[in-house]
Protein backbone atom coordinates (compact mmCIF):
# COMPACT_ATOMS: atom_id res chain seq x y z
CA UNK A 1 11.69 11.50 -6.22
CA UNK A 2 9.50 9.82 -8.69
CA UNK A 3 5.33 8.66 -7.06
CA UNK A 4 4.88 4.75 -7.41
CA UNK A 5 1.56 4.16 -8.34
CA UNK A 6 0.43 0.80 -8.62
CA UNK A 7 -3.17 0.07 -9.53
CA UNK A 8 -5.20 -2.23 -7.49
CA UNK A 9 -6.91 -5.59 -8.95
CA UNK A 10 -9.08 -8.36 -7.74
CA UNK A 11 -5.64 -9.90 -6.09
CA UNK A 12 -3.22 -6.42 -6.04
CA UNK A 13 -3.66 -3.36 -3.56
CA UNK A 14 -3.44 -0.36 -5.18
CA UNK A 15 -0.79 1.90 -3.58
CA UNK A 16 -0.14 5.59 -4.33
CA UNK A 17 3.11 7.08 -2.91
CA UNK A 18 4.00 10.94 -3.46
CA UNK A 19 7.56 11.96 -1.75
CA UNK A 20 6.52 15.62 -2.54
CA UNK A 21 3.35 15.52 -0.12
CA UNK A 22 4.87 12.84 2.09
CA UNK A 23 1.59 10.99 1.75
CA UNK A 24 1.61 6.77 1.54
CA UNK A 25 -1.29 5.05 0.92
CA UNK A 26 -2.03 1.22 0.29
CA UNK A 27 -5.32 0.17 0.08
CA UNK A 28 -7.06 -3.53 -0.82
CA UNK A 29 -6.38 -6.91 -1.01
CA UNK A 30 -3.16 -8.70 -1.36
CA UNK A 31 -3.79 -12.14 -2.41
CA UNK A 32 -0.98 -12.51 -5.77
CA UNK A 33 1.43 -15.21 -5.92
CA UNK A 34 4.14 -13.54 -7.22
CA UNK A 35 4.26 -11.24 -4.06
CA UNK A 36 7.88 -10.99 -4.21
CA UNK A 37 7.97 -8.95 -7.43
CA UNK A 38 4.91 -7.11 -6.62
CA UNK A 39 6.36 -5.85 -3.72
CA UNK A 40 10.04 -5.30 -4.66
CA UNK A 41 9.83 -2.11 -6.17
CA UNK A 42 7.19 -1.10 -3.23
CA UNK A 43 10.62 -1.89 -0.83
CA UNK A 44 12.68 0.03 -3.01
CA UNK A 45 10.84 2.97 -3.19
CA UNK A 46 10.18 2.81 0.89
CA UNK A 47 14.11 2.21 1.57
CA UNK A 48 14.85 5.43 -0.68
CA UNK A 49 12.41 7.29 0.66
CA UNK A 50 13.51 7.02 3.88
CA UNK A 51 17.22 7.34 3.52
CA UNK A 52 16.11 10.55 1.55
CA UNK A 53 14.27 11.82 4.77
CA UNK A 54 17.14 11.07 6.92
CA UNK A 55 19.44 13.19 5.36
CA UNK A 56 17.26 16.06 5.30
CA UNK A 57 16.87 15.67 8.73
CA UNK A 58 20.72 16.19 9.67
């Protein structure tokens, strides 16, 4: 599984998520209008990640 990285700005947070060291990190401020599509592939990633996780734990 790919990392996201996202860079933070004056309005973003930056996130930084690695699948291989199970670390997730989201850090700053979250003030963008267009939250929805900011965030999108954030959920993605997150709803992959975990159904990845779940099967490895059967």
């Amino acid at each position: 599984m790919e990392q996201l990285v996202r860079y933070g700005t004056e309005k973003t947070p930056e996130i930084n998520f690695d699948a291989t060291s199970s670390k997730l990190f989201v850090g700053g401020r979250s003030y963008t209008s267009y939250a929805f599509d900011f965030y999108k592939p954030v959920n993605e990633w997150l709803n992959n990640y975990s159904q990845i996780n779940l099967q490895l734990l059967k």
